[in-house]
N, C-alpha and C. Protein backbone atom coordinates (compact mmCIF):
# COMPACT_ATOMS: atom_id res chain seq x y z
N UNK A 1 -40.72 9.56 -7.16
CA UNK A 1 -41.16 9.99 -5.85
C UNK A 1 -40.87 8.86 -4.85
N UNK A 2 -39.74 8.85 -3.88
CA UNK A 2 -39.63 8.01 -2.57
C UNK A 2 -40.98 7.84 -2.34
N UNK A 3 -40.86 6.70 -1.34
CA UNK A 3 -42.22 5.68 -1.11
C UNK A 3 -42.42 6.60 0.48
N UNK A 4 -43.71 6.42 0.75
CA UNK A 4 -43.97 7.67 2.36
C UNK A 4 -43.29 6.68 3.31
N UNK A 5 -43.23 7.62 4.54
CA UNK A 5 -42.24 6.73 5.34
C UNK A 5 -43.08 6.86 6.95
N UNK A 6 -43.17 6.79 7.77
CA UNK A 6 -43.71 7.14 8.52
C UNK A 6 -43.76 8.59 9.44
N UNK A 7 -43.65 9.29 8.98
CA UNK A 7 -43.37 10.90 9.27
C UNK A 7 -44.53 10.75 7.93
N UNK A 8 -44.51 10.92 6.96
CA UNK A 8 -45.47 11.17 5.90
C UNK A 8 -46.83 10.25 6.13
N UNK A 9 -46.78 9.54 6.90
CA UNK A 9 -48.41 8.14 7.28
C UNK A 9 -48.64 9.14 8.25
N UNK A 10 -47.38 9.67 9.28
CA UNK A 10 -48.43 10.81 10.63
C UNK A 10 -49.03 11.85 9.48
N UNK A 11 -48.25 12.82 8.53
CA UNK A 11 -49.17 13.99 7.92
C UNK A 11 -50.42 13.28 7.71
N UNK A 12 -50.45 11.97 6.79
CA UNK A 12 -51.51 11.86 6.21
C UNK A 12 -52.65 11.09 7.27
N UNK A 13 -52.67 10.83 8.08
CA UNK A 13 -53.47 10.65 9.22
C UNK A 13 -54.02 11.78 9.56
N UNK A 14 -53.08 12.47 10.19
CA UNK A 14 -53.67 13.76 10.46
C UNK A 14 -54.52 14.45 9.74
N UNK A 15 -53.56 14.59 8.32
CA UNK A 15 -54.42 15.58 7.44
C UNK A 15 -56.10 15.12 7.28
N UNK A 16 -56.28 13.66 7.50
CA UNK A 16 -57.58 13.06 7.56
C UNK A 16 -58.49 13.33 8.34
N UNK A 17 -57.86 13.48 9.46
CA UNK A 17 -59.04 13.25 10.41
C UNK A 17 -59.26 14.95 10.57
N UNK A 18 -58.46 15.71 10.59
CA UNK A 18 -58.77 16.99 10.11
C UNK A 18 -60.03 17.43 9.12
N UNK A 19 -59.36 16.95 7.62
CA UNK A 19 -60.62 17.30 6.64
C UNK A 19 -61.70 16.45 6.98
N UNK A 20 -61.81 14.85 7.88
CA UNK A 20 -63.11 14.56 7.92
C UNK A 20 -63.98 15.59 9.16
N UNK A 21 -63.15 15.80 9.90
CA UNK A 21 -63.89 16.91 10.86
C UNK A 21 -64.54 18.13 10.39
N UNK A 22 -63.80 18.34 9.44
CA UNK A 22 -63.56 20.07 8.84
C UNK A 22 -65.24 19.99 7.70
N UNK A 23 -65.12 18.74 7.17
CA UNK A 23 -66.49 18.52 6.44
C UNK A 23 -67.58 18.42 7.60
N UNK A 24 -67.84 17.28 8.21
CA UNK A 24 -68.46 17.68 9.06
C UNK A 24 -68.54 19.10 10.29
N UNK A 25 -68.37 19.61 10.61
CA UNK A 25 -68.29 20.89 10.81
C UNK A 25 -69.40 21.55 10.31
N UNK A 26 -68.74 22.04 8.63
CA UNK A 26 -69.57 22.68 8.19
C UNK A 26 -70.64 22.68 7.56
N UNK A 27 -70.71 21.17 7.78
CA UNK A 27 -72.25 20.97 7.40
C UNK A 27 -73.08 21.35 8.39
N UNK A 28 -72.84 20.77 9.66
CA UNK A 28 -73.65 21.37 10.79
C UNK A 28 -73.80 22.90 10.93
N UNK A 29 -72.40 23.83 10.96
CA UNK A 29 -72.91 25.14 11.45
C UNK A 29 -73.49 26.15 9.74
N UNK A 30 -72.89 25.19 9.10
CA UNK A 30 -73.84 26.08 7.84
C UNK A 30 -74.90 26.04 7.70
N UNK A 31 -75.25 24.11 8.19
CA UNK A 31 -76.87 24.16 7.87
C UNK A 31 -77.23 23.25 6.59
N UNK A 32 -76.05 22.80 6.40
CA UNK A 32 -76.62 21.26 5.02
C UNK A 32 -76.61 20.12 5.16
N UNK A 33 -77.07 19.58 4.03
CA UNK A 33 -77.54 18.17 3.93
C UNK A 33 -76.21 17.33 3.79
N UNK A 34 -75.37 18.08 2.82
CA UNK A 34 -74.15 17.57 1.94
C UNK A 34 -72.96 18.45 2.44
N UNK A 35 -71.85 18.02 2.73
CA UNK A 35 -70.95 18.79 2.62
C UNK A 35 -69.70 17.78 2.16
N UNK A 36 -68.62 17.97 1.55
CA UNK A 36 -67.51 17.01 0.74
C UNK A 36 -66.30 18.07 0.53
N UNK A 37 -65.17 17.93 0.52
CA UNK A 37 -64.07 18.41 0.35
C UNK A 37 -62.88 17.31 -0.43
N UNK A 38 -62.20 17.91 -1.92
CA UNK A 38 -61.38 17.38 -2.00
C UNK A 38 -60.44 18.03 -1.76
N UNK A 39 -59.23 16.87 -1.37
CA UNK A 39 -57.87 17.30 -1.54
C UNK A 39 -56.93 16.73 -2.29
N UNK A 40 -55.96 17.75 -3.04
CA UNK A 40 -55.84 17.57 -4.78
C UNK A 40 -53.94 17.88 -4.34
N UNK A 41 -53.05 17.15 -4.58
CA UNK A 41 -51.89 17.43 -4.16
C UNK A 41 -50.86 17.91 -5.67
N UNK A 42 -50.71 18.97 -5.43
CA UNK A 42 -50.10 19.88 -6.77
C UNK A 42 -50.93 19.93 -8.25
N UNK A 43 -52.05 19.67 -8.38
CA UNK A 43 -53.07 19.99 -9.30
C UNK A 43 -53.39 18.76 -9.78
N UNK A 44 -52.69 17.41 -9.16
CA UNK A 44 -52.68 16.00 -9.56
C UNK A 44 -54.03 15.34 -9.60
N UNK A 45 -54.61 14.86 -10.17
CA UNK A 45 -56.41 14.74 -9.79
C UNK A 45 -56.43 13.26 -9.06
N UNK A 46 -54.93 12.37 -9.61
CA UNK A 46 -54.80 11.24 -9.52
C UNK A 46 -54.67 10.51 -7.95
N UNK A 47 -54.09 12.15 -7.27
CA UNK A 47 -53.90 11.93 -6.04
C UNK A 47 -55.25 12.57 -4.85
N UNK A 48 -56.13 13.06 -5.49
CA UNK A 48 -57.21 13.24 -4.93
C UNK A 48 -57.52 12.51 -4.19
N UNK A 49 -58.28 12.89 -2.36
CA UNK A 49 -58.49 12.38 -1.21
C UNK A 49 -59.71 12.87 -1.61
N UNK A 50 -61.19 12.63 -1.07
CA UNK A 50 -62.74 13.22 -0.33
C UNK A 50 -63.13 13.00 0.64
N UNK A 51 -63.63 13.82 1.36
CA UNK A 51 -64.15 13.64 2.71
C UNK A 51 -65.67 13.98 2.35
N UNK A 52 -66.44 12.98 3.04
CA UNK A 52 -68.39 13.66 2.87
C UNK A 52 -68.40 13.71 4.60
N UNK A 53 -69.51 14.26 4.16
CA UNK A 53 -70.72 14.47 5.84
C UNK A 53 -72.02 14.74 4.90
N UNK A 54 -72.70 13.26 5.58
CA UNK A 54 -74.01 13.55 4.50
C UNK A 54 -74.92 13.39 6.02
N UNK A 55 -76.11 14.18 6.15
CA UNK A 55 -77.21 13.86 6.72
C UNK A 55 -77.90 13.16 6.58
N UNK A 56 -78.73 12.51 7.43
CA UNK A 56 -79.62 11.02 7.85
C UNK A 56 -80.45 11.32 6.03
N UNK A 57 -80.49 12.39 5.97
CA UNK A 57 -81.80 12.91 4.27
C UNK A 57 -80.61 11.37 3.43
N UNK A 58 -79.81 12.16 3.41
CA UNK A 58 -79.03 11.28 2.09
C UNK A 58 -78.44 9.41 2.42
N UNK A 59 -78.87 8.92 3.81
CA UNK A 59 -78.36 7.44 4.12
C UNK A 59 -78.00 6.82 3.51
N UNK A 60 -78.95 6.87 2.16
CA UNK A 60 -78.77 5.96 0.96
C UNK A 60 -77.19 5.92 0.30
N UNK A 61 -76.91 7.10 0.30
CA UNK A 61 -75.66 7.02 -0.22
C UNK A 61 -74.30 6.85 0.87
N UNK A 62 -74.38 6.81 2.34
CA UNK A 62 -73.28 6.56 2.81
C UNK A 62 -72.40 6.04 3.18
N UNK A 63 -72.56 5.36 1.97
CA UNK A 63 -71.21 4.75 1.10
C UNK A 63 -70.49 4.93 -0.23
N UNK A 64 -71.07 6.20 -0.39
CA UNK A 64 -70.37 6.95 -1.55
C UNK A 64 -69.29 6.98 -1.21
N UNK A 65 -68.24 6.81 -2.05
CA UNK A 65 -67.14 7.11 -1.41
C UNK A 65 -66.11 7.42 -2.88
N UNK A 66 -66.93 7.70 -3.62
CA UNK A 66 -66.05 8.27 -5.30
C UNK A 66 -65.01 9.29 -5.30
N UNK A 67 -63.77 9.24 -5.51
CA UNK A 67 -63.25 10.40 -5.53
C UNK A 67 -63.70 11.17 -6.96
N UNK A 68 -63.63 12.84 -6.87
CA UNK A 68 -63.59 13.78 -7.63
C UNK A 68 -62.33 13.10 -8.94
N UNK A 69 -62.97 13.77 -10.16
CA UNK A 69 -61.79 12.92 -11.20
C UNK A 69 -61.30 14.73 -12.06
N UNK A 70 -61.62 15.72 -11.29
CA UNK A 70 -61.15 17.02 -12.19
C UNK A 70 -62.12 17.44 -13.49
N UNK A 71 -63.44 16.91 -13.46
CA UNK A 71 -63.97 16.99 -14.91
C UNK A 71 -65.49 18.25 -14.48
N UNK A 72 -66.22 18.97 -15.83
CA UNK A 72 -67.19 19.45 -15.37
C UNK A 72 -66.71 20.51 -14.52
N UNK A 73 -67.53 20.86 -13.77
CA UNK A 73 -67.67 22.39 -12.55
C UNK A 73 -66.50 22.38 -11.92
N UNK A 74 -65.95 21.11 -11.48
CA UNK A 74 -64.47 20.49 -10.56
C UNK A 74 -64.16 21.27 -11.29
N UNK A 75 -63.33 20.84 -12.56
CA UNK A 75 -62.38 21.71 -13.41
C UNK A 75 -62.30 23.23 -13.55
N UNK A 76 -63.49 23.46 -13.89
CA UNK A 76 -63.77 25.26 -13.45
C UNK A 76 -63.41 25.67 -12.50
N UNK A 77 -64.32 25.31 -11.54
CA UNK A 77 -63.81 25.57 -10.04
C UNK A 77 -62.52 26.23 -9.95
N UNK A 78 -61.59 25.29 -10.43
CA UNK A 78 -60.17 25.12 -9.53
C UNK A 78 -59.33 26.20 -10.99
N UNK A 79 -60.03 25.97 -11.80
CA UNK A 79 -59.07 27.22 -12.57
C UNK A 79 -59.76 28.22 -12.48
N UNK A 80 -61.13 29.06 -11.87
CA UNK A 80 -61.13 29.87 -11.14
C UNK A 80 -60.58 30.49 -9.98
N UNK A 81 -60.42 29.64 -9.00
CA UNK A 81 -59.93 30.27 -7.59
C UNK A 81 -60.61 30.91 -6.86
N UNK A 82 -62.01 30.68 -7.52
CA UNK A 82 -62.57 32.05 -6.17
C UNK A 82 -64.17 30.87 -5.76
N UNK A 83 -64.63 32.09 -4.78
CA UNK A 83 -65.51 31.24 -4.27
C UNK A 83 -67.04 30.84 -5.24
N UNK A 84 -68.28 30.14 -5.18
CA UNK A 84 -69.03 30.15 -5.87
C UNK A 84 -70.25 29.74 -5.29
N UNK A 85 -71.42 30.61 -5.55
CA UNK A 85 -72.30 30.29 -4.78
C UNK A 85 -73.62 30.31 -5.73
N UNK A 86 -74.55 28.99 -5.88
CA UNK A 86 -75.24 29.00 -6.82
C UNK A 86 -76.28 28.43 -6.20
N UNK A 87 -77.78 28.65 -6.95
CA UNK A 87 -79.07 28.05 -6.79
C UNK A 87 -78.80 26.72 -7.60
N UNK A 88 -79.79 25.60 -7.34
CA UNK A 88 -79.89 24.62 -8.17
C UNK A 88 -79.99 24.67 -9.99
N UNK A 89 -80.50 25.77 -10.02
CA UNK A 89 -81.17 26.21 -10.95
C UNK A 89 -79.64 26.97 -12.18
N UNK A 90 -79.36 27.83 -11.21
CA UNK A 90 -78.20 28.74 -11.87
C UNK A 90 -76.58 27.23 -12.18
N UNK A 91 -76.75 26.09 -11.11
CA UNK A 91 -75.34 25.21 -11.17
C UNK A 91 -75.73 24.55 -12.72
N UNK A 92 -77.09 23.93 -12.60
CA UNK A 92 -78.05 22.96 -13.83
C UNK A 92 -77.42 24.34 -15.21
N UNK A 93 -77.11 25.18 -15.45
CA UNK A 93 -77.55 25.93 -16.52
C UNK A 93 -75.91 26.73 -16.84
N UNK A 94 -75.13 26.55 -16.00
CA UNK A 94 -73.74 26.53 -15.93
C UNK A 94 -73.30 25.76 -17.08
N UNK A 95 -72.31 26.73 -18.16
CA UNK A 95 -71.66 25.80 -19.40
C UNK A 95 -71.12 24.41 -18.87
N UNK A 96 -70.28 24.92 -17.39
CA UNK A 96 -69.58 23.63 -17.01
C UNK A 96 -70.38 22.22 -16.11
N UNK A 97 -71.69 21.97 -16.13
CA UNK A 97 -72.20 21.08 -15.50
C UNK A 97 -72.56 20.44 -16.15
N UNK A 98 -72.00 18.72 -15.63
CA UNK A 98 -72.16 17.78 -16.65
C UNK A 98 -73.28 16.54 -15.96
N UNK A 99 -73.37 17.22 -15.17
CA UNK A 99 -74.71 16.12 -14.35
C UNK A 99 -74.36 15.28 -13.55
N UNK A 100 -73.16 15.17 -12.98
CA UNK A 100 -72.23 14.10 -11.94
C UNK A 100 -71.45 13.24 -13.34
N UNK A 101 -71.61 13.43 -14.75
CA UNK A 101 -70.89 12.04 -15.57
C UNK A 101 -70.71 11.49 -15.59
N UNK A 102 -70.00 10.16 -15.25
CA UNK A 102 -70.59 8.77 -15.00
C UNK A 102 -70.66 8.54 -13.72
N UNK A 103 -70.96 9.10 -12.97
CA UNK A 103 -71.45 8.93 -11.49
C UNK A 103 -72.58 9.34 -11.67
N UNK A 104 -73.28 9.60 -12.95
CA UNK A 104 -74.94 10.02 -13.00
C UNK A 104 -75.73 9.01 -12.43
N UNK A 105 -76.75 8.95 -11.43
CA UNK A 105 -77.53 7.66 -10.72
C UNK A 105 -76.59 6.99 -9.70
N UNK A 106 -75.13 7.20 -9.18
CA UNK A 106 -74.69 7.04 -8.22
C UNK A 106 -74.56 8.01 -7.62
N UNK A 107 -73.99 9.33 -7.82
CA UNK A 107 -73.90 10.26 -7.20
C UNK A 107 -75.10 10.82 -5.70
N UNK A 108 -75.15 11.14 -5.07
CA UNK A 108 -76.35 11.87 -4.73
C UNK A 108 -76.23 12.68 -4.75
N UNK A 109 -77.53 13.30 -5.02
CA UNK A 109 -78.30 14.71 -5.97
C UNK A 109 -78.25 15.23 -5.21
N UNK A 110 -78.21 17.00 -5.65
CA UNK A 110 -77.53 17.89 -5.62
C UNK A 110 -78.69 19.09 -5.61
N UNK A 111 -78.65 20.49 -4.20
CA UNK A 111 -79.64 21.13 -4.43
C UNK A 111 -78.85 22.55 -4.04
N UNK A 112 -78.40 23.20 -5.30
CA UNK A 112 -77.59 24.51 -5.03
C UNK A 112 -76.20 23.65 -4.55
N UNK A 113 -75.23 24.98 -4.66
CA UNK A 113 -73.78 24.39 -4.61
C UNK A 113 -73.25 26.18 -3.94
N UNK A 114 -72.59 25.67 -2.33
CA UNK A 114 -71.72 26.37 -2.26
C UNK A 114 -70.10 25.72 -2.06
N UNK A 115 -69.43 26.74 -2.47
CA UNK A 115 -68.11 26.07 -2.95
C UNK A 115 -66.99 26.92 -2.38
N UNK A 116 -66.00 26.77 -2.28
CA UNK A 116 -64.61 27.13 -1.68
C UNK A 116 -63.32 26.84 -1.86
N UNK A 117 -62.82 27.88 -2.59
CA UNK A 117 -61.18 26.74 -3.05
C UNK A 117 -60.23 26.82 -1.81
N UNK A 118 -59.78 26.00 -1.57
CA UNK A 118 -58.42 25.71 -0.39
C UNK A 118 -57.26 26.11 -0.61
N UNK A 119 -56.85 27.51 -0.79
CA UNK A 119 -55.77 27.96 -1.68
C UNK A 119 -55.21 28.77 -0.26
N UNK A 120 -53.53 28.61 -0.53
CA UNK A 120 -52.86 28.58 0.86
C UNK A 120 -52.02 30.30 0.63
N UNK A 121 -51.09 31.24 0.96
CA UNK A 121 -50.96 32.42 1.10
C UNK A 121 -50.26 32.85 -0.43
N UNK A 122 -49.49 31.41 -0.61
CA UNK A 122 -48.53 31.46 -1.79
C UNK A 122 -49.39 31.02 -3.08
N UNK A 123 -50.81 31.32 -2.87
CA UNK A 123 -51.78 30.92 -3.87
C UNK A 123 -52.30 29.62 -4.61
N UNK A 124 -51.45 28.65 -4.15
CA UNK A 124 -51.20 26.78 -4.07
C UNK A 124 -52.83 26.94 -3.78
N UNK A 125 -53.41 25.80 -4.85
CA UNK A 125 -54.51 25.11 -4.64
C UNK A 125 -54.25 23.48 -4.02
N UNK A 126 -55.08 23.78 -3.12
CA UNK A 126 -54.40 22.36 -1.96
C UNK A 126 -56.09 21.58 -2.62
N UNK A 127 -57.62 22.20 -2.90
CA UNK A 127 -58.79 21.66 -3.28
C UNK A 127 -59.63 22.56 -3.25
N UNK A 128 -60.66 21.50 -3.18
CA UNK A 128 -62.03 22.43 -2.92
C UNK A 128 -62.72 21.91 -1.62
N UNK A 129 -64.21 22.79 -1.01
CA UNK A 129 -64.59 22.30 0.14
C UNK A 129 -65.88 23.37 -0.84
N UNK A 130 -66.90 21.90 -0.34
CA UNK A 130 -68.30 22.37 -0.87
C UNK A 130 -69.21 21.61 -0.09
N UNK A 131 -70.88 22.38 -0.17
CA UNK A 131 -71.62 22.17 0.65
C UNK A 131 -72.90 22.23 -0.38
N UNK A 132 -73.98 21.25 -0.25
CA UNK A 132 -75.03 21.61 -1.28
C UNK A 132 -76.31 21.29 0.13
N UNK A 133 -77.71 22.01 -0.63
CA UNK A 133 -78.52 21.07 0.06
C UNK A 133 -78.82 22.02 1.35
N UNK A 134 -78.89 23.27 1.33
CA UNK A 134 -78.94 23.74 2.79
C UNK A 134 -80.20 23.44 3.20
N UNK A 135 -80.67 23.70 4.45
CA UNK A 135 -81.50 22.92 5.32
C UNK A 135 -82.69 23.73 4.95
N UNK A 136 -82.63 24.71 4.94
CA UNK A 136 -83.80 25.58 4.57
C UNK A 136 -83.50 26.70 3.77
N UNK A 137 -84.23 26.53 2.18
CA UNK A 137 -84.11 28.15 1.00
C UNK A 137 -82.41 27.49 0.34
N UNK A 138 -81.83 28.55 0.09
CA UNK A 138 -80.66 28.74 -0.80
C UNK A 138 -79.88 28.87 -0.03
N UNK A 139 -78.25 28.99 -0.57
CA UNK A 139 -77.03 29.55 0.64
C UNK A 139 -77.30 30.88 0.76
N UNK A 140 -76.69 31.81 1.37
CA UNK A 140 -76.64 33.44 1.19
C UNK A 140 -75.26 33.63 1.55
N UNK A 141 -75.13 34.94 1.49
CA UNK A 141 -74.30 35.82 1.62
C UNK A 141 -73.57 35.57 3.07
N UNK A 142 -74.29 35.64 3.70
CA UNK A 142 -73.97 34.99 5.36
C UNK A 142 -73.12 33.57 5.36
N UNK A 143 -73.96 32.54 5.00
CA UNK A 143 -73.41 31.43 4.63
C UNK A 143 -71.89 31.37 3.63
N UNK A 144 -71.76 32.12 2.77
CA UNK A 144 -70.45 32.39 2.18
C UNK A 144 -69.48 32.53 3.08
N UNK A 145 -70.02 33.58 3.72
CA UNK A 145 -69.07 34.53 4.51
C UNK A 145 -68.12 33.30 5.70
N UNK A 146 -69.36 32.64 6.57
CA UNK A 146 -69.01 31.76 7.29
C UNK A 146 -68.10 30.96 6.39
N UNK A 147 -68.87 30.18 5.54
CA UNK A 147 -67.84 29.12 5.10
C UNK A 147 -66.51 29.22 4.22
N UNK A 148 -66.60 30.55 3.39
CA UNK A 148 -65.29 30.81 3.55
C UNK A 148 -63.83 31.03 4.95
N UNK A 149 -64.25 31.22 6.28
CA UNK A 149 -63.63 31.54 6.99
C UNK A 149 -63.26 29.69 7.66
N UNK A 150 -63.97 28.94 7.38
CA UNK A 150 -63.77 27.45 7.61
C UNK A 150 -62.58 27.58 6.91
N UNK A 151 -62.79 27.35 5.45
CA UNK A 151 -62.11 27.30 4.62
C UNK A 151 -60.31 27.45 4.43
N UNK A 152 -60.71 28.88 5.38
CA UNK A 152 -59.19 29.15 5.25
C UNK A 152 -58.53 28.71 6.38
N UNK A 153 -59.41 28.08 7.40
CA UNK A 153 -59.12 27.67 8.96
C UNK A 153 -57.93 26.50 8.47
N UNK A 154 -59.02 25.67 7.14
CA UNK A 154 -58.57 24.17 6.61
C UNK A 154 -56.93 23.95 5.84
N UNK A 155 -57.44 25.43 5.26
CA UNK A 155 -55.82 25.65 4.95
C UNK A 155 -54.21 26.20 5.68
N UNK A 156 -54.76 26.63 6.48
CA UNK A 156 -53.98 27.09 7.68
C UNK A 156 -53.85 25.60 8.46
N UNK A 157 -54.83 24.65 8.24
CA UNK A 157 -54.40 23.60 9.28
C UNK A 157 -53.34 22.47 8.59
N UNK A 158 -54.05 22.22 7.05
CA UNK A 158 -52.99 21.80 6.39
C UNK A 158 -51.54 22.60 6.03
N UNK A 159 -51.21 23.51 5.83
CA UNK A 159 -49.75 24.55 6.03
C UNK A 159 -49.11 23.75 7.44
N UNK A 160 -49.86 23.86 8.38
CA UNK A 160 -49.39 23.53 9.73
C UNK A 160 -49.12 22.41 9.20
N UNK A 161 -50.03 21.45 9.21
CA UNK A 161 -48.98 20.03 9.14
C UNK A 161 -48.12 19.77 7.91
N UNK A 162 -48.42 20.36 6.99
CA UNK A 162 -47.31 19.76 6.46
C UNK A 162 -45.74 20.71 6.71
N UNK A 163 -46.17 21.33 6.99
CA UNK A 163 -44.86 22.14 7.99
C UNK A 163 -43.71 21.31 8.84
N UNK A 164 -44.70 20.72 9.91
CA UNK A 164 -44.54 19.56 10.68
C UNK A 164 -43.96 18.95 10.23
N UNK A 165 -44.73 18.27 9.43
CA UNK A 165 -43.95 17.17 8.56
C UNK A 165 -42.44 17.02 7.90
N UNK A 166 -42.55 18.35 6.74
CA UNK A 166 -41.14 18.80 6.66
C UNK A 166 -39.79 19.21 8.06
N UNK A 167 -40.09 19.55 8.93
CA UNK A 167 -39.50 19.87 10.31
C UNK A 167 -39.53 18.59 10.78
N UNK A 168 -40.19 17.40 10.52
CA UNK A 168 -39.52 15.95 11.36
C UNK A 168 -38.87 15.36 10.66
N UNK A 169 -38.93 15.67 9.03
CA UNK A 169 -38.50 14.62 8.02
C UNK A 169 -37.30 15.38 8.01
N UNK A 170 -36.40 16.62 8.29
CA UNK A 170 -35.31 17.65 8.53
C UNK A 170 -34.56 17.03 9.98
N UNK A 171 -35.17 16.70 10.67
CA UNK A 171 -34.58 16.30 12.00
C UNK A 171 -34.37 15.09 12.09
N UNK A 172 -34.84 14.91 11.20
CA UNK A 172 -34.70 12.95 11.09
C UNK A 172 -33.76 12.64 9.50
N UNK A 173 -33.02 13.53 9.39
CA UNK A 173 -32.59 13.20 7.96
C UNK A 173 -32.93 12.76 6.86
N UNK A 174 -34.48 12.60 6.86
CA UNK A 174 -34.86 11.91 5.43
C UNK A 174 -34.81 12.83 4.21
């Protein structure tokens, strides 16, 4: 793989300040404590980015800054494809939950999990975008609804740039 060049430092700028917006966002209009998104480039775990938006509740941790390693619910998740919306209760009792694994006691804890895969028209899993911790009760149906439509905003924004990207790195001969 050529080394990035600067046409690939603009995508990946961009693509940043995007998903850090895009997390914050939906923590606010959903209504949580937690919200985090990875981004996973061709199913690579190695190349995994995270973005958090944690509320003043969680301070303690904001400096988490662990990337996702593909293991546990991650892994499910993403060889599911679809969305997932769970009580604390129903994620804890899930074959695939392993308790954060060795991020157990670093991580911060976790109350219900809604979740969202970032999958683009041609069915490409670009990640996930999840939210735990809502402000008041469980997620619902409502809350799905909304944050799936983020979701696909995120993927439509990444398509766009890396679109871009390919269209400068074409005009520029690289």
């Amino acid at each position: 793989m050529p080394s990035p060049d600067a046409i690939d430092e603009q995508f990946a700028d961009a693509a940043n300040r995007a998903m850090s917006t895009a997390v914050e966002l939906a923590r606010v209009l959903i209504g949580a404590h937690q919200a985090a998104m990875t981004v996973i480039v061709q199913g690579d775990w190695s190349t995994a980015r995270k973005y958090f938006s944690l509320s003043e509740k969680y301070a303690a941790w904001s400096n988490y800054k662990t990337p996702a390693v593909g293991v546990g619910t991650h892994a499910w998740f993403l060889q599911h494809n679809e969305p997932v919306r769970f009580t604390q209760s129903e994620l804890e009792t899930h074959p695939a939950w392993i308790g954060f694994g060795t991020e157990v006691g670093k991580h911060p804890p976790m109350n219900g999990w809604l979740a969202a895969p970032i999958v683009d028209p041609e069915g490409t899993n670009w990640g996930l975008f999840q939210l735990s911790d809502k402000y008041e009760g469980d997620f619902t149906e409502e809350d799905e609804r909304q944050f799936l439509k983020l979701a696909e905003l995120v993927c439509i924004t990444l398509e766009a740039l890396w679109e871009t990207r390919n269209l400068r790195k074409a005009q520029s001969g690289a």
